[in-house]
Protein backbone atom coordinates (compact mmCIF):
# COMPACT_ATOMS: atom_id res chain seq x y z
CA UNK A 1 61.80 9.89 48.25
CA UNK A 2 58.86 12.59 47.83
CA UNK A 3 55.82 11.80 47.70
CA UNK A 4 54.94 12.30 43.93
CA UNK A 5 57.49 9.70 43.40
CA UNK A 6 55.95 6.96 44.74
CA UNK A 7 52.85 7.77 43.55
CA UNK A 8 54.87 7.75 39.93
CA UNK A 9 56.43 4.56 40.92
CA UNK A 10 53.34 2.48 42.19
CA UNK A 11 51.53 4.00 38.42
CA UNK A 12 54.37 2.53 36.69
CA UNK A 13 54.43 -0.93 38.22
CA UNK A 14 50.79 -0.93 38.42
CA UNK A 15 51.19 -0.49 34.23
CA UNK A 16 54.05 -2.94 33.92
CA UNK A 17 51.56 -5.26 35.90
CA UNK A 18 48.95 -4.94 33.51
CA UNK A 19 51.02 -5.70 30.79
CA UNK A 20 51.99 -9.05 32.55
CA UNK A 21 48.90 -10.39 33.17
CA UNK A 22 47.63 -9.49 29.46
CA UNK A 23 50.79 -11.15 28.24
CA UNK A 24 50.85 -14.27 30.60
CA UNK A 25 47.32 -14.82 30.07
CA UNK A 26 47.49 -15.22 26.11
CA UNK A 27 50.80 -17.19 26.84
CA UNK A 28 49.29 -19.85 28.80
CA UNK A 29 46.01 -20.26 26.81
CA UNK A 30 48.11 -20.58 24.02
CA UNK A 31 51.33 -22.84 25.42
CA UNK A 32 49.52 -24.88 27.70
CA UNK A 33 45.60 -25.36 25.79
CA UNK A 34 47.55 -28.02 23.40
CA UNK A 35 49.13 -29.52 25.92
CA UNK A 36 46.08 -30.40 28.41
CA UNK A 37 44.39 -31.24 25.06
CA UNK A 38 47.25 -33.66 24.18
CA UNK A 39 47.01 -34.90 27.55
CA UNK A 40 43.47 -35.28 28.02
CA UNK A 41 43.78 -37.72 24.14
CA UNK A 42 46.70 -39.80 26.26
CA UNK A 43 44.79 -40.46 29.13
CA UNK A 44 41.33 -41.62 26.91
CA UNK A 45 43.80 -43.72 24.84
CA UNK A 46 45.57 -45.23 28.17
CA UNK A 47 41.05 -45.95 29.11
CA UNK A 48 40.86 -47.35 25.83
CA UNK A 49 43.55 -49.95 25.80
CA UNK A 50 43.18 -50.90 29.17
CA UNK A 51 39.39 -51.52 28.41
CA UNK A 52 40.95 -53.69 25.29
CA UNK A 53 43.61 -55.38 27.67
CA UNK A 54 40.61 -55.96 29.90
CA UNK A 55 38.16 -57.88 27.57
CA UNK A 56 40.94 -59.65 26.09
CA UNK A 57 42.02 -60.81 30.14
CA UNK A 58 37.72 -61.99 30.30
CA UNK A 59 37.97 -63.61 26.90
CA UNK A 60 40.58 -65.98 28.09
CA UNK A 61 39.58 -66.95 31.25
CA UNK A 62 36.11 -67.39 29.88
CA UNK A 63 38.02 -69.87 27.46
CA UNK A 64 39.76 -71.23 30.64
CA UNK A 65 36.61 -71.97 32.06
CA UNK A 66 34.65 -73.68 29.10
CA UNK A 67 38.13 -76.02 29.17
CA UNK A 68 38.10 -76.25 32.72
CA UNK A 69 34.55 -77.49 32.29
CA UNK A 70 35.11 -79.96 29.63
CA UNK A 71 37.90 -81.53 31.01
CA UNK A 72 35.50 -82.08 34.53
CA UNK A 73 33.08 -83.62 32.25
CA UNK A 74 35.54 -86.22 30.66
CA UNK A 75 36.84 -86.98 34.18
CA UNK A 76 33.46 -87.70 35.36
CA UNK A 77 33.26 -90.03 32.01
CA UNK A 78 36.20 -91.86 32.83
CA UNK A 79 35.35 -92.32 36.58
CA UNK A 80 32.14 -94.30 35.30
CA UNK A 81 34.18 -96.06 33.01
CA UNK A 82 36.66 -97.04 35.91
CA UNK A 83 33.26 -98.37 37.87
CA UNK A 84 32.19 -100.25 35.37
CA UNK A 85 35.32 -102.01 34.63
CA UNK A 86 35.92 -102.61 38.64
CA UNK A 87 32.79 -103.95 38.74
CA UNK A 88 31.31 -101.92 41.01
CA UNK A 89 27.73 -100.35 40.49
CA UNK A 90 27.85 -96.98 39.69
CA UNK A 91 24.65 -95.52 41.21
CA UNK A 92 25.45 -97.43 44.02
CA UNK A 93 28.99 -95.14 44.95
CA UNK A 94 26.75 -92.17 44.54
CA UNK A 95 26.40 -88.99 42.24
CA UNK A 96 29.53 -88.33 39.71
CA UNK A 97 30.42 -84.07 40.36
């Protein structure tokens, strides 16, 4: 191959070359912009509904707890009742939890 041949070749794939980046570039901000965009509104609405899933989780243990709570509170009620039927002084058994 002569010289002025490669230089011809290396012009014409340094053209062709050219050509590819202009035409990938304009490809992949227009294929793949949506996409990433589409993507970005799946992961926000995968935040959102695990921040929903999340309160609703708090909601019912802070339900859990308020039962919890009462039913303590009637235990302790019928533990005094107990004393007082046995007989036994209640203040003298100590504090109810």
């Amino acid at each position: 191959m002569e010289w002025w041949q490669i230089q011809e070749l290396m012009w014409t794939s340094a053209g062709i070359l050219a050509s590819l980046i202009v035409v990938s570039g304009l490809t992949l901000r227009f294929a793949i912009k949506p996409f990433l965009g589409d993507l970005a509104k799946l992961r926000e609405r995968r935040r959102a509904g695990n921040q929903a899933a999340s309160d609703l989780r708090l909601d019912r243990l802070e339900e859990r707890m308020e039962v919890l709570g009462s039913s303590v509170d009637r235990l302790a009620d019928v533990l005094e009742f107990d004393r007082q039927l046995g007989g036994v002084d209640a203040s003298s058994e100590g504090p109810i939890v």
